[in-house]
Protein backbone atom coordinates (compact mmCIF):
# COMPACT_ATOMS: atom_id res chain seq x y z
CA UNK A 1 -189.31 -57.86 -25.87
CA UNK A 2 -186.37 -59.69 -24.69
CA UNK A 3 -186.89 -61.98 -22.15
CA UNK A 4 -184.55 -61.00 -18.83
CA UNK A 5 -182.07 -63.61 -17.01
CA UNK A 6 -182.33 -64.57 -13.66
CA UNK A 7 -178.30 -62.73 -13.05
CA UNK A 8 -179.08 -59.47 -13.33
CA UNK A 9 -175.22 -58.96 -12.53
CA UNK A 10 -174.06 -56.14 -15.22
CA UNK A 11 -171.66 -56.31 -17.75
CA UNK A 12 -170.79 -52.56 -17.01
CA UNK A 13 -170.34 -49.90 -14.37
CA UNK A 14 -171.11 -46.04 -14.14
CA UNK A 15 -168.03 -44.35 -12.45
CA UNK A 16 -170.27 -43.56 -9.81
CA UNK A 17 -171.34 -47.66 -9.30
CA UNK A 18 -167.92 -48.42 -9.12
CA UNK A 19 -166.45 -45.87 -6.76
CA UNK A 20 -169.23 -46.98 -4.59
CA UNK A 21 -168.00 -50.81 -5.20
CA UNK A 22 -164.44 -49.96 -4.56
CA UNK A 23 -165.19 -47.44 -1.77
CA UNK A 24 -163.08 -44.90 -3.27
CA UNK A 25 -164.16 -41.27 -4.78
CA UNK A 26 -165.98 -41.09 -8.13
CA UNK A 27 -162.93 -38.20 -8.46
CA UNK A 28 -160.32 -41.06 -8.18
CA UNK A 29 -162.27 -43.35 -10.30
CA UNK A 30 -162.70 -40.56 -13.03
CA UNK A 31 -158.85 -39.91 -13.15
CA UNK A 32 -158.01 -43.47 -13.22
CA UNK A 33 -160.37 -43.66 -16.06
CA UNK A 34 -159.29 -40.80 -18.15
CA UNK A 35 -155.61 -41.53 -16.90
CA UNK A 36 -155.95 -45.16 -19.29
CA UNK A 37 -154.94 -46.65 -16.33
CA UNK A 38 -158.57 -48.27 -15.48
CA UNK A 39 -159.95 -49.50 -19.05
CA UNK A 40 -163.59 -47.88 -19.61
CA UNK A 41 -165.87 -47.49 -22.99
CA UNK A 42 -167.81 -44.79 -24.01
CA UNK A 43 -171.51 -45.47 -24.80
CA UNK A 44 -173.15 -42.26 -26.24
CA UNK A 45 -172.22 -39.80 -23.63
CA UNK A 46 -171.48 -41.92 -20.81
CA UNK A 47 -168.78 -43.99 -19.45
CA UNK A 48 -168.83 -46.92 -18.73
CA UNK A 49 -166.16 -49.52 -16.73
CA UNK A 50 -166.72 -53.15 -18.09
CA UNK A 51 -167.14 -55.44 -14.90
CA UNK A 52 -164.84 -57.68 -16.16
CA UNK A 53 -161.53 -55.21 -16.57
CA UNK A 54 -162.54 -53.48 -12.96
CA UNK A 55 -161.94 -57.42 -11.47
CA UNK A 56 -158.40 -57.55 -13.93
CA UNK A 57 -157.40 -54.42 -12.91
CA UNK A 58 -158.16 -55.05 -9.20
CA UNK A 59 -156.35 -57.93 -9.61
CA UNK A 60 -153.19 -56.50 -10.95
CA UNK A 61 -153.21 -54.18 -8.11
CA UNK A 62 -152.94 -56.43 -6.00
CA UNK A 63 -149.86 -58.47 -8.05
CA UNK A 64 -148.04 -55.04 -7.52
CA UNK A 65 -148.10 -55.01 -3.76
């Protein structure tokens, strides 16, 4: 059995974590997902948003304003 870290931070994001991170709808996350506008993966039959493109995407939203 693998032994766990102490960061328990995680490398991805259900669309419902994230819309609850953001404070937006998981309907707006799951357009901006399936829009290719907010990068995602699929694992099995989920989705998933990496941690680290949610930050680089937040980011470049906030170059655009």
């Amino acid at each position: 059995m693998a032994k766990q870290s102490a960061d328990t931070t995680p490398l991805a994001l259900s669309p419902a974590k994230a819309a609850d991170l953001l404070g937006v709808s998981r309907t707006i996350i799951n357009n901006l997902m399936y829009s290719g506008e907010l990068p995602n993966i699929q694992v099995g039959r989920r989705r998933l948003i990496p941690l680290k493109a949610l930050e680089t995407w937040m980011e470049q939203k906030l170059q655009e304003q």
